[in-house]
PDB file of N, CA and C in Angstrom:
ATOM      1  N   UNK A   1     105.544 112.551 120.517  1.00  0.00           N
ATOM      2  CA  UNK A   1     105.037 111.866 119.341  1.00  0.00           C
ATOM      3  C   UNK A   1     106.197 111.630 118.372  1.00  0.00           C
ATOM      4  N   UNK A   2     106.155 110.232 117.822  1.00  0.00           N
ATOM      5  CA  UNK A   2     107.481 109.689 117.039  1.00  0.00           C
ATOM      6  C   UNK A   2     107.039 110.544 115.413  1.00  0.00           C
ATOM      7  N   UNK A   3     108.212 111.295 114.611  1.00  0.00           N
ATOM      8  CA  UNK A   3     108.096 111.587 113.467  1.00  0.00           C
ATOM      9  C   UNK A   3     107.563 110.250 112.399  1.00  0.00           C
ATOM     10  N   UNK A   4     106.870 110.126 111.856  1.00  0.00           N
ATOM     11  CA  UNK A   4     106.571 109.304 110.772  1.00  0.00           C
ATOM     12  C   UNK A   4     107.955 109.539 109.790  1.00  0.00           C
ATOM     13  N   UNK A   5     107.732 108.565 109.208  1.00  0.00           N
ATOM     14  CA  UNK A   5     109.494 107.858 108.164  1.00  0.00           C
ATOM     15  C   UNK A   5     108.339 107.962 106.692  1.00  0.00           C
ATOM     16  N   UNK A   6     108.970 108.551 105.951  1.00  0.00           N
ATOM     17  CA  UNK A   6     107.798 108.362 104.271  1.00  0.00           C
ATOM     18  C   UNK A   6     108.983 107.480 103.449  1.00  0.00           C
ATOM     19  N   UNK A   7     108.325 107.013 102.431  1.00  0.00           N
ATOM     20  CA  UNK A   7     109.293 106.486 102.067  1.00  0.00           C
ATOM     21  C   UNK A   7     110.115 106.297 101.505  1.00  0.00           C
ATOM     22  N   UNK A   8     110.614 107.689 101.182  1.00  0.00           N
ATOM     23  CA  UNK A   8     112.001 108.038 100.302  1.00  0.00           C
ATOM     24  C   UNK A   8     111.983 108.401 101.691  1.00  0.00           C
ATOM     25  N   UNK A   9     112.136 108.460 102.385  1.00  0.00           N
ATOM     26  CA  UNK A   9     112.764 108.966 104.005  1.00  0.00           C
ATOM     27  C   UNK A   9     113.801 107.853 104.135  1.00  0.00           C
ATOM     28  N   UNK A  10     112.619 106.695 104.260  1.00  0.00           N
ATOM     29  CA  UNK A  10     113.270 104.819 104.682  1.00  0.00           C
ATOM     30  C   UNK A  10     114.303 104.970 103.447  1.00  0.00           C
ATOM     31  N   UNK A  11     114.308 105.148 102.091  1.00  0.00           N
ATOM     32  CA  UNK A  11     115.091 104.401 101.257  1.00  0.00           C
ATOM     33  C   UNK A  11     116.324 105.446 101.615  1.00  0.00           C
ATOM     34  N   UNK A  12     116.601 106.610 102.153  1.00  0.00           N
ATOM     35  CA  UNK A  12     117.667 107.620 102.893  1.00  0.00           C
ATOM     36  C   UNK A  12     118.343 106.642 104.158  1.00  0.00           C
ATOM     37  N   UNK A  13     117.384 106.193 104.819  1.00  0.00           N
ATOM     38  CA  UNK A  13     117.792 105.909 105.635  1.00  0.00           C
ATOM     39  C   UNK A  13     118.937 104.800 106.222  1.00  0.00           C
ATOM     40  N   UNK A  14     117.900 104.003 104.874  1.00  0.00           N
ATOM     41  CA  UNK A  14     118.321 102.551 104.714  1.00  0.00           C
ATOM     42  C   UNK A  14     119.942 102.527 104.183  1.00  0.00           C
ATOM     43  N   UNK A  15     119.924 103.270 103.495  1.00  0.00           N
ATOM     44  CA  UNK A  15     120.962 103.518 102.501  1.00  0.00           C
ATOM     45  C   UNK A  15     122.069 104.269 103.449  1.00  0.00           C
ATOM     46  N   UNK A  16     122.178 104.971 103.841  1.00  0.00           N
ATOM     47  CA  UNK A  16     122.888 105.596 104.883  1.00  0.00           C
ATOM     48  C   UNK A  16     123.398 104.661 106.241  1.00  0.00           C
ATOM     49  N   UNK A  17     122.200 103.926 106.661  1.00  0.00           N
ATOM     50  CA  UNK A  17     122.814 102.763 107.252  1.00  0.00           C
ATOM     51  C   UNK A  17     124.024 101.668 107.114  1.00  0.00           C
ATOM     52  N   UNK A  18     123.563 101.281 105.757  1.00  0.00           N
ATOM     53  CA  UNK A  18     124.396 100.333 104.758  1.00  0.00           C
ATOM     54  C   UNK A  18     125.208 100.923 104.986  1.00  0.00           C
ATOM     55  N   UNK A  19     125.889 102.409 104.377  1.00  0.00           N
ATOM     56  CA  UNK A  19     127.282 102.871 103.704  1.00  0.00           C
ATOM     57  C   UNK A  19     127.879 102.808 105.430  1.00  0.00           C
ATOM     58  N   UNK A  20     126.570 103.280 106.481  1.00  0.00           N
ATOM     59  CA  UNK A  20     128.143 103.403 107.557  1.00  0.00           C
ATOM     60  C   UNK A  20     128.408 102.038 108.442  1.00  0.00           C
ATOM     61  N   UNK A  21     127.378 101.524 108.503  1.00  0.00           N
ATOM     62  CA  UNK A  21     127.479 100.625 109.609  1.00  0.00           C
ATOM     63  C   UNK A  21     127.448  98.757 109.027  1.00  0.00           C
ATOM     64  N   UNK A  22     126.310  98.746 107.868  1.00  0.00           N
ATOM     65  CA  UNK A  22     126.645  97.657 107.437  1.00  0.00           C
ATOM     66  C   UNK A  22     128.044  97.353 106.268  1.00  0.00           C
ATOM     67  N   UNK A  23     128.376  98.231 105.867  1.00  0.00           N
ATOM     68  CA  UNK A  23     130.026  98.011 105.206  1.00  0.00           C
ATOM     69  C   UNK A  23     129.422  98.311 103.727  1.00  0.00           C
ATOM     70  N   UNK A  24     128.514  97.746 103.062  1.00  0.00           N
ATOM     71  CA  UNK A  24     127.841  97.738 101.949  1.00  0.00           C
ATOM     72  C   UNK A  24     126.936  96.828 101.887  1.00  0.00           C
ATOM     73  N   UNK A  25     126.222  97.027 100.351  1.00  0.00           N
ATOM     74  CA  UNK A  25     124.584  96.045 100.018  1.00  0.00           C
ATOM     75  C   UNK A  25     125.538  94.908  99.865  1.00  0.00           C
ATOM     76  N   UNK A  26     124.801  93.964 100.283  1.00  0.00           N
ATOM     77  CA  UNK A  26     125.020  92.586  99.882  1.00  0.00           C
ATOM     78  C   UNK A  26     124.501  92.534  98.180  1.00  0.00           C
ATOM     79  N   UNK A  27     124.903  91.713  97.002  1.00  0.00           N
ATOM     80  CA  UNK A  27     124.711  92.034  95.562  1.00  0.00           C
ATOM     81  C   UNK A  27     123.369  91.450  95.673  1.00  0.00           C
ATOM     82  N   UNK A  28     122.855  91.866  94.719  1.00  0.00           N
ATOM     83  CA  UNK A  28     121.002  91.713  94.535  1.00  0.00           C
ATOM     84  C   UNK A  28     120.923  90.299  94.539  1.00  0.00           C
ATOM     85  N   UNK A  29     121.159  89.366  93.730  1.00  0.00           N
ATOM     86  CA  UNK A  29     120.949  88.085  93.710  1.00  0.00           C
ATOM     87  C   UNK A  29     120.665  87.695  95.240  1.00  0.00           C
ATOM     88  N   UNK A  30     121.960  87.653  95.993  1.00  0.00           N
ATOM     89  CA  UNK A  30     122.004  87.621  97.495  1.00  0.00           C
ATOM     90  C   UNK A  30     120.692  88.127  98.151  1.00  0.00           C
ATOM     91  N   UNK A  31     120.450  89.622  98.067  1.00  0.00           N
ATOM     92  CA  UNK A  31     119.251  90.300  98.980  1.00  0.00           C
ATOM     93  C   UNK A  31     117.828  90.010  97.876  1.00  0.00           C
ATOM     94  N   UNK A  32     117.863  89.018  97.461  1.00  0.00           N
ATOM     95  CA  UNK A  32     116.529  88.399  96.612  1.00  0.00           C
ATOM     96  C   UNK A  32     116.516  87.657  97.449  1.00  0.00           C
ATOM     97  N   UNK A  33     117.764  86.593  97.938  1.00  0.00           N
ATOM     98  CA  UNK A  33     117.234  85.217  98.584  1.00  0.00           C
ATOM     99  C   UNK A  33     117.331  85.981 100.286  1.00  0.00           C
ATOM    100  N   UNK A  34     117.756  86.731 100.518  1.00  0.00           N
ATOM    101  CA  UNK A  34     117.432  87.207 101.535  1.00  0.00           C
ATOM    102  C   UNK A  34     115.904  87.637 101.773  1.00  0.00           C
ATOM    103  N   UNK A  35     115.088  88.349 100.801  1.00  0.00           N
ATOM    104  CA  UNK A  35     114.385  88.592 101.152  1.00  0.00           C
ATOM    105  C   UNK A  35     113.204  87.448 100.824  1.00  0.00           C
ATOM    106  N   UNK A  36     112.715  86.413 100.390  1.00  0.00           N
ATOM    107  CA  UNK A  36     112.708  85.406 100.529  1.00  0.00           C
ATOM    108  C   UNK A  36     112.887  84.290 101.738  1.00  0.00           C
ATOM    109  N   UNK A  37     113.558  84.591 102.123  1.00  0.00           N
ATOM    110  CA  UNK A  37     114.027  83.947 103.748  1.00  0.00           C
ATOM    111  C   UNK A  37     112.820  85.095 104.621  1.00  0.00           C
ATOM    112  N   UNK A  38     113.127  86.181 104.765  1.00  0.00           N
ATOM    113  CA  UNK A  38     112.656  87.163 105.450  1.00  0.00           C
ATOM    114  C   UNK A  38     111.366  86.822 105.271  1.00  0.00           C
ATOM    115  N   UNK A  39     110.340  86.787 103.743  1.00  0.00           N
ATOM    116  CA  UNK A  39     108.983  86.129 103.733  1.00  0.00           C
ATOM    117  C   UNK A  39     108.378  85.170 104.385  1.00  0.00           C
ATOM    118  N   UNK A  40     109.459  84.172 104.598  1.00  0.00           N
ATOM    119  CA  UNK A  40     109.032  82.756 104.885  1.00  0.00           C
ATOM    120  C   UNK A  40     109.178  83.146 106.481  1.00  0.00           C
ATOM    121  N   UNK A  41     110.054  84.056 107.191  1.00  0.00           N
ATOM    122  CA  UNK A  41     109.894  84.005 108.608  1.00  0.00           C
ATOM    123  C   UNK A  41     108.263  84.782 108.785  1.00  0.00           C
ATOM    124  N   UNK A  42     107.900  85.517 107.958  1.00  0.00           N
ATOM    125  CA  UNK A  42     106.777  86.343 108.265  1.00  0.00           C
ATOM    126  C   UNK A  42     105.842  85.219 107.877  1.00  0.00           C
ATOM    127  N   UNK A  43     105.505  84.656 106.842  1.00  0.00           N
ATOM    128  CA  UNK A  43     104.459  83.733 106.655  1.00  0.00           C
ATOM    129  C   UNK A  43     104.319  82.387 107.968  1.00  0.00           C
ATOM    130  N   UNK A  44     105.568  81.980 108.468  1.00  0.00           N
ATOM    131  CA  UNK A  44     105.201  81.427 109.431  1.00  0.00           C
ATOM    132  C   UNK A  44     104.794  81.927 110.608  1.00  0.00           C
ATOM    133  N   UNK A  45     104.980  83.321 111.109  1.00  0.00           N
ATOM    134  CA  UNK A  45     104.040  83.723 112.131  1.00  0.00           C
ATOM    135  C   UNK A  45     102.472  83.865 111.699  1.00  0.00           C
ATOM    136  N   UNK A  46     102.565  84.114 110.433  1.00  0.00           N
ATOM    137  CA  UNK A  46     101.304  84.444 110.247  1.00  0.00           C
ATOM    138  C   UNK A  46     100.471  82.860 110.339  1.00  0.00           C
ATOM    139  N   UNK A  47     100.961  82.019 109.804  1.00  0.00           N
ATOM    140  CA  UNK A  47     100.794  80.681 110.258  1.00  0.00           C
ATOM    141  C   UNK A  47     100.113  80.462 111.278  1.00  0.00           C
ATOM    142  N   UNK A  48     100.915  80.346 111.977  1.00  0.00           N
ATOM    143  CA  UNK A  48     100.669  80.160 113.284  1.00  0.00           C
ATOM    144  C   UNK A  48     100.074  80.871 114.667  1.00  0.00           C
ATOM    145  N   UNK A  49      99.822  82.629 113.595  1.00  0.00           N
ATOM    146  CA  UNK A  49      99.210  83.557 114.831  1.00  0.00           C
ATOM    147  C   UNK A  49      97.468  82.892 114.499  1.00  0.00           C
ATOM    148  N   UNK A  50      97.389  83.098 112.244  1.00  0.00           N
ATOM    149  CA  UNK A  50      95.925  83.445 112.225  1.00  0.00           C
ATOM    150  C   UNK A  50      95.462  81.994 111.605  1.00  0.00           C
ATOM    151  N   UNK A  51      96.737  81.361 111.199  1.00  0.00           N
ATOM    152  CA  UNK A  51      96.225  80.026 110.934  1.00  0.00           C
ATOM    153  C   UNK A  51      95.756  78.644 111.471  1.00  0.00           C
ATOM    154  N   UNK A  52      96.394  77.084 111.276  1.00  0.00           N
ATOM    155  CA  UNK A  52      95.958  76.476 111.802  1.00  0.00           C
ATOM    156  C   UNK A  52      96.909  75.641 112.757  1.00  0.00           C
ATOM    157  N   UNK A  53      98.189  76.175 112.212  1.00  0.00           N
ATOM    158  CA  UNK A  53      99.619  75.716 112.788  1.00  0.00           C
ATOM    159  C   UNK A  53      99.560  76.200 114.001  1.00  0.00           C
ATOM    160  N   UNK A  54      99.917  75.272 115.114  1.00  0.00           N
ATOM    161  CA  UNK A  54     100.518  75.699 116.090  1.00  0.00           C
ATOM    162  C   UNK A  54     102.254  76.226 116.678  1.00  0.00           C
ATOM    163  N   UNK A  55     102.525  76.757 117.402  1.00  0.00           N
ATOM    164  CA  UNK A  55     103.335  77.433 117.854  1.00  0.00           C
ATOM    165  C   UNK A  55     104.460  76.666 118.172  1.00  0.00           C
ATOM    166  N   UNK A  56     105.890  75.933 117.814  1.00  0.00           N
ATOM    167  CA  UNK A  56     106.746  75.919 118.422  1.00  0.00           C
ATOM    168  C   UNK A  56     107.658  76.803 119.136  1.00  0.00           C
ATOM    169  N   UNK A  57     108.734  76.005 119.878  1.00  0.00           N
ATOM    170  CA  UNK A  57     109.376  76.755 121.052  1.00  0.00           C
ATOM    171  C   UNK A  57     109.869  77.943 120.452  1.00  0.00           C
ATOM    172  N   UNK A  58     110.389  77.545 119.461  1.00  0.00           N
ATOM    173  CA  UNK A  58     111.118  78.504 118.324  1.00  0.00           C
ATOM    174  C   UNK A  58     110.320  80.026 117.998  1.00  0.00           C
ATOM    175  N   UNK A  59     109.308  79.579 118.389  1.00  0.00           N
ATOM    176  CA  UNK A  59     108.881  80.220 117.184  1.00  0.00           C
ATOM    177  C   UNK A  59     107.924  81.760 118.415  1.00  0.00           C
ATOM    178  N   UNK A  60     107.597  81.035 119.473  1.00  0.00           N
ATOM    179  CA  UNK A  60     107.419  81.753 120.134  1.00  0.00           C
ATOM    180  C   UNK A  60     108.218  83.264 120.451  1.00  0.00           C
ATOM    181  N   UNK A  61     107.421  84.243 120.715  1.00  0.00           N
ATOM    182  CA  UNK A  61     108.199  85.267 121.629  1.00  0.00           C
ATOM    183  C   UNK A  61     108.713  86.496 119.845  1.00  0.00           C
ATOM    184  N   UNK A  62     107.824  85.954 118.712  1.00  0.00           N
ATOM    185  CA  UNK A  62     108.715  86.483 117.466  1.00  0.00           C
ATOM    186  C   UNK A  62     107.638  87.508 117.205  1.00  0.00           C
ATOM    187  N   UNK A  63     107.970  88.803 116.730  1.00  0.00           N
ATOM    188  CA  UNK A  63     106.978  90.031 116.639  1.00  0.00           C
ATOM    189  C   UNK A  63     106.211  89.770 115.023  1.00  0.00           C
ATOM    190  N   UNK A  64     105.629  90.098 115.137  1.00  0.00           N
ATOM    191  CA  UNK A  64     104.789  90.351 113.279  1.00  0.00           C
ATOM    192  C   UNK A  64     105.346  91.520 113.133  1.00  0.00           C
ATOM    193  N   UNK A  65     105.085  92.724 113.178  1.00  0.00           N
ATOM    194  CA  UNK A  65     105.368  93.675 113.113  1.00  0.00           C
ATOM    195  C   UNK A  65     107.060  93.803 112.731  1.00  0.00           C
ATOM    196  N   UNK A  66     107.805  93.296 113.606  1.00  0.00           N
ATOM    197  CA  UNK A  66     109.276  93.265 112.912  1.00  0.00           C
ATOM    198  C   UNK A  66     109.681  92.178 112.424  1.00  0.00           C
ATOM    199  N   UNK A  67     109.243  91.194 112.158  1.00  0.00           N
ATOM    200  CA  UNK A  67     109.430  90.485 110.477  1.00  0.00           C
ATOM    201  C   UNK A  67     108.743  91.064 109.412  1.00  0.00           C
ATOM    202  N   UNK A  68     107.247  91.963 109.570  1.00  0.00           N
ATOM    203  CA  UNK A  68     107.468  92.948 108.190  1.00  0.00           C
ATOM    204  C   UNK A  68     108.588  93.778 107.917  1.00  0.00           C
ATOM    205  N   UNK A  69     108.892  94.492 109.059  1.00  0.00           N
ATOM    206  CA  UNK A  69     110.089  95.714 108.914  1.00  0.00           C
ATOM    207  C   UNK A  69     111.037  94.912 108.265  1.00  0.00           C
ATOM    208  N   UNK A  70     112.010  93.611 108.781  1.00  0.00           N
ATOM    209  CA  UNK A  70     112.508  92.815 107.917  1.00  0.00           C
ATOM    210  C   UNK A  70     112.568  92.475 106.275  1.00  0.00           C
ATOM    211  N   UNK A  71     111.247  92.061 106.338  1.00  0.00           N
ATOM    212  CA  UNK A  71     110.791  92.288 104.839  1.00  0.00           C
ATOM    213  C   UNK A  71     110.713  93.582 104.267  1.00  0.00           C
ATOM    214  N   UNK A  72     110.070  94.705 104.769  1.00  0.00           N
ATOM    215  CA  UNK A  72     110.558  96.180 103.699  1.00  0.00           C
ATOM    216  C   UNK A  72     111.634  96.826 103.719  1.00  0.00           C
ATOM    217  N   UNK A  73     112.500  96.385 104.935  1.00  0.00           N
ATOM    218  CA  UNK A  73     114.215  96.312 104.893  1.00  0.00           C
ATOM    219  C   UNK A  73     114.729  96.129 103.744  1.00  0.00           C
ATOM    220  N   UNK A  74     115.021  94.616 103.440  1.00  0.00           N
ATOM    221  CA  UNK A  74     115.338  93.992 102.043  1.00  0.00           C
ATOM    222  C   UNK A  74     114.663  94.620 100.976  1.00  0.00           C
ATOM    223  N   UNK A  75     113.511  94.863 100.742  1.00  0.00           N
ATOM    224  CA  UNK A  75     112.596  95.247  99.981  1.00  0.00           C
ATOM    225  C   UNK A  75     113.314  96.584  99.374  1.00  0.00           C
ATOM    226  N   UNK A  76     113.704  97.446 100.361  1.00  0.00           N
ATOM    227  CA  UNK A  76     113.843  99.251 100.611  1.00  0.00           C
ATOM    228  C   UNK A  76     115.585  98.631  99.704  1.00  0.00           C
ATOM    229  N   UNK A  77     116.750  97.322 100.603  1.00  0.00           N
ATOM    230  CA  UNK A  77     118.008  97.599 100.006  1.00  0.00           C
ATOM    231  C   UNK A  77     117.924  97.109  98.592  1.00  0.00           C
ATOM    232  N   UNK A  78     117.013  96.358  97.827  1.00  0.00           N
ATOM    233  CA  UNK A  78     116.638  96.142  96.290  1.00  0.00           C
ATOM    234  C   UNK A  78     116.633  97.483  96.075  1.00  0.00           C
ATOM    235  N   UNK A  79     115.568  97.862  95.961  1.00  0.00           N
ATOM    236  CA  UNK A  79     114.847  99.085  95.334  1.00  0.00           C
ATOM    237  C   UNK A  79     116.362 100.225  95.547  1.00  0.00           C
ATOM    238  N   UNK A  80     117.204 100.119  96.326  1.00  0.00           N
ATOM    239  CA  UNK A  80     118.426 101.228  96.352  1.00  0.00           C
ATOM    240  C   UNK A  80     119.209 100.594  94.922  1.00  0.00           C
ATOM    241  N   UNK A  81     120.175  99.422  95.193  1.00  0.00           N
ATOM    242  CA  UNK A  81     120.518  99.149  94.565  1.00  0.00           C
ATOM    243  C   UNK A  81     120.454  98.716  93.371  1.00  0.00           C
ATOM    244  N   UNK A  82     118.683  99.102  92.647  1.00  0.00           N
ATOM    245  CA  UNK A  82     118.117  99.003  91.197  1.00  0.00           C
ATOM    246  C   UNK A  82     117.889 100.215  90.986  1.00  0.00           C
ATOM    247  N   UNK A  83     117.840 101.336  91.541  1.00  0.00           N
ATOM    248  CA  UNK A  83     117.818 102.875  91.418  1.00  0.00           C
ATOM    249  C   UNK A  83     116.146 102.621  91.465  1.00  0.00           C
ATOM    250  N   UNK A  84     115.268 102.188  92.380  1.00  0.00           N
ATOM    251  CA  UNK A  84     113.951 102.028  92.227  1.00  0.00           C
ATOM    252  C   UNK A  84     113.592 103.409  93.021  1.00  0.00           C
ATOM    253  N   UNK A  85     113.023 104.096  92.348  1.00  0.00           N
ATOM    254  CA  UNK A  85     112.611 105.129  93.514  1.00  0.00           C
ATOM    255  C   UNK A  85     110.692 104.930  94.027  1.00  0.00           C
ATOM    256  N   UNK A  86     111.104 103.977  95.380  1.00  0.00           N
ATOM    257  CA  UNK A  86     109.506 103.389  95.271  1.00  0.00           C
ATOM    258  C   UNK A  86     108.868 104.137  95.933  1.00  0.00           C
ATOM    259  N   UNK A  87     108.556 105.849  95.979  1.00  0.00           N
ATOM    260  CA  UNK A  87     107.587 106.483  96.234  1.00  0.00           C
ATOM    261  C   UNK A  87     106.864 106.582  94.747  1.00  0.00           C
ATOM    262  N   UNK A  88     107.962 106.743  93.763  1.00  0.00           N
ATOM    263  CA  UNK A  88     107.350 107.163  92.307  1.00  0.00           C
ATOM    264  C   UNK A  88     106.454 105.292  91.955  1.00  0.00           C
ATOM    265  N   UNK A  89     107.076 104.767  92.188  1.00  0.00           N
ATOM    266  CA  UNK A  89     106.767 103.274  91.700  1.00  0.00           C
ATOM    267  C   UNK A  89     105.153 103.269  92.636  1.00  0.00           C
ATOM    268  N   UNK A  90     105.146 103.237  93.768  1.00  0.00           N
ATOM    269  CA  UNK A  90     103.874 103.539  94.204  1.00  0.00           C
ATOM    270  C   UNK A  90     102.984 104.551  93.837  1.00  0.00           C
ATOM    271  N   UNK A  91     102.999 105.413  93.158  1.00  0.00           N
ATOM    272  CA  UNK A  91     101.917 106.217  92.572  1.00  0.00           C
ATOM    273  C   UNK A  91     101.863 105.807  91.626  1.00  0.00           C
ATOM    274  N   UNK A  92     102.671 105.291  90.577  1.00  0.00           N
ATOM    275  CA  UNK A  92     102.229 104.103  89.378  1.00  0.00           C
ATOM    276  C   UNK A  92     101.095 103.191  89.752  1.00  0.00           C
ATOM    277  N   UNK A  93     101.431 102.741  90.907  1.00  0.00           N
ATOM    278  CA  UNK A  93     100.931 101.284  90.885  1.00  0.00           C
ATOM    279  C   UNK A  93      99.872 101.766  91.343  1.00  0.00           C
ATOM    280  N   UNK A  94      99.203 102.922  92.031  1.00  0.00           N
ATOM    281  CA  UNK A  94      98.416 103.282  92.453  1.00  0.00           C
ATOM    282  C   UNK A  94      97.235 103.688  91.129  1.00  0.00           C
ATOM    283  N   UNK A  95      98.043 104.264  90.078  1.00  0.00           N
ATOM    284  CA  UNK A  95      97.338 104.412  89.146  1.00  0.00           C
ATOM    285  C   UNK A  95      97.153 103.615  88.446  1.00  0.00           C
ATOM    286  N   UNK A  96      97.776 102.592  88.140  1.00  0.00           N
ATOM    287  CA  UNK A  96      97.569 101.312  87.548  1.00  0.00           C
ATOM    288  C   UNK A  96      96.203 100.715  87.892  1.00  0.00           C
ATOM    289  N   UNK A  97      96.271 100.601  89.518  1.00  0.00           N
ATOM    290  CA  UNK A  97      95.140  99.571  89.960  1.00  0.00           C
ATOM    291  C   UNK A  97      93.701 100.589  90.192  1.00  0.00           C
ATOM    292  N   UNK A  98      93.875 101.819  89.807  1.00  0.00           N
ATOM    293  CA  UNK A  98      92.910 102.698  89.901  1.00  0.00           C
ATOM    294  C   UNK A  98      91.968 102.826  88.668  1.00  0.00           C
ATOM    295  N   UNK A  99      92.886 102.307  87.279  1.00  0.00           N
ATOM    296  CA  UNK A  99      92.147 102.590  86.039  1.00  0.00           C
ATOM    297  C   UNK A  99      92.004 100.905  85.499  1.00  0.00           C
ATOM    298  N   UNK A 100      92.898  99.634  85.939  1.00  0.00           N
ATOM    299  CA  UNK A 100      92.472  98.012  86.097  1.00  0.00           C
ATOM    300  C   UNK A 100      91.490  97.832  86.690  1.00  0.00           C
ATOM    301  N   UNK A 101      91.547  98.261  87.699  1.00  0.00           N
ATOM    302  CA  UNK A 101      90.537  97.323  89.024  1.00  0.00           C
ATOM    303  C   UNK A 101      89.914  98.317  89.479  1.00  0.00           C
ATOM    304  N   UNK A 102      89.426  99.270  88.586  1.00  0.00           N
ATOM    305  CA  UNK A 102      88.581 100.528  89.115  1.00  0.00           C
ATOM    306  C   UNK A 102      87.195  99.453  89.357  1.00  0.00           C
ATOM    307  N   UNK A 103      86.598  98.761  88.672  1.00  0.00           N
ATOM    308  CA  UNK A 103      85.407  97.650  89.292  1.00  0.00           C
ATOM    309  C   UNK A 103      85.859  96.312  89.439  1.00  0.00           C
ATOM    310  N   UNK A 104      87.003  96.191  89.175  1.00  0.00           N
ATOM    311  CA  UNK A 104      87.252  94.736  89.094  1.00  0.00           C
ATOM    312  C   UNK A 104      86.700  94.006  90.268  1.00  0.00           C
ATOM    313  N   UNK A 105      86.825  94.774  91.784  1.00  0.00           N
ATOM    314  CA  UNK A 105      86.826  93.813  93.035  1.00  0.00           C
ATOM    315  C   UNK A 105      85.201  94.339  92.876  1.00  0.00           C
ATOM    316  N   UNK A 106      84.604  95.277  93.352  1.00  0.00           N
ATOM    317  CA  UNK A 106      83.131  95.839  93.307  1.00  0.00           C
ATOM    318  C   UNK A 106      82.417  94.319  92.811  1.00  0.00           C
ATOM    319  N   UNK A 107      82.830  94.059  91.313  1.00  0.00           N
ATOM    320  CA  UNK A 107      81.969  93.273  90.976  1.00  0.00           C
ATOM    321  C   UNK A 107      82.440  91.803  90.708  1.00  0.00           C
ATOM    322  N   UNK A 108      83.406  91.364  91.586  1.00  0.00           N
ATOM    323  CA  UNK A 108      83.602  89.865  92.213  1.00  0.00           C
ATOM    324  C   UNK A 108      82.601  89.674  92.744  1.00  0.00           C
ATOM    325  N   UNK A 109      81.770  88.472  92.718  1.00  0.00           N
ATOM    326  CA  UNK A 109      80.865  87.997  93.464  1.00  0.00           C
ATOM    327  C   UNK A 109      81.538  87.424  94.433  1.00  0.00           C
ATOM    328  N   UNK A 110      82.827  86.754  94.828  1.00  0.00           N
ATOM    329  CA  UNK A 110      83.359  85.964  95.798  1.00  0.00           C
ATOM    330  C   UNK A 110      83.452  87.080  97.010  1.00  0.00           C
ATOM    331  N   UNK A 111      83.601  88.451  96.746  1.00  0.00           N
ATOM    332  CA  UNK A 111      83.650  89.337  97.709  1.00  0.00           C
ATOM    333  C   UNK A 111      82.881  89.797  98.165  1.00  0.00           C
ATOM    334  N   UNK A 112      81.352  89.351  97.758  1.00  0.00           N
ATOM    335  CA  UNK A 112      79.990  89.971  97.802  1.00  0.00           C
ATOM    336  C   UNK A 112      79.460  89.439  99.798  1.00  0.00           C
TER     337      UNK A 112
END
């Protein structure tokens, strides 16, 4: 059985990667439009797995699963290089949307 990664694990990891093997972060501006690029490869599978687009040659043979990793890649080298520590940022946001939207969705009728 594979150890689960938490995610100050990933932002260790990520980061440790960078310093040995990728040389350093590319500067934020850069890994913004990187990650951006990275969106748009994931939105077009999603396109084309659950939407109405069909499949070019290209496009075939491409995982969902690792164009997210892609995307929380970039995601994980932001959050290093802004000192984001996004386990803490996720229990914010967790509490945020716990005391906002404690009924907000409940009582959408569009979700009914």
């Amino acid at each position: 059985m594979k150890k689960e990664i938490t995610i100050s694990e990933a932002q260790k990891l990520v980061d440790q990667w960078i310093q040995t093997v990728g040389v350093r972060y590319f500067n934020e501006l850069t890994n913004m439009t990187i990650l951006m690029e990275e969106v748009g490869e994931l939105a077009r599978i999603m396109s084309r797995t659950y939407g109405e687009q069909s499949f070019k040659e290209s496009d075939k043979g491409k995982d969902l699963g690792d164009e997210m990793a892609d995307v929380l890649w970039v995601l994980i080298c932001l959050a290093n290089q802004t000192g984001v520590d996004l386990t803490e940022a996720m229990k914010k946001n967790f509490e945020k949307k716990n005391v906002r939207d404690l009924d907000r969705h409940r009582n959408n009728e569009k979700l009914k």
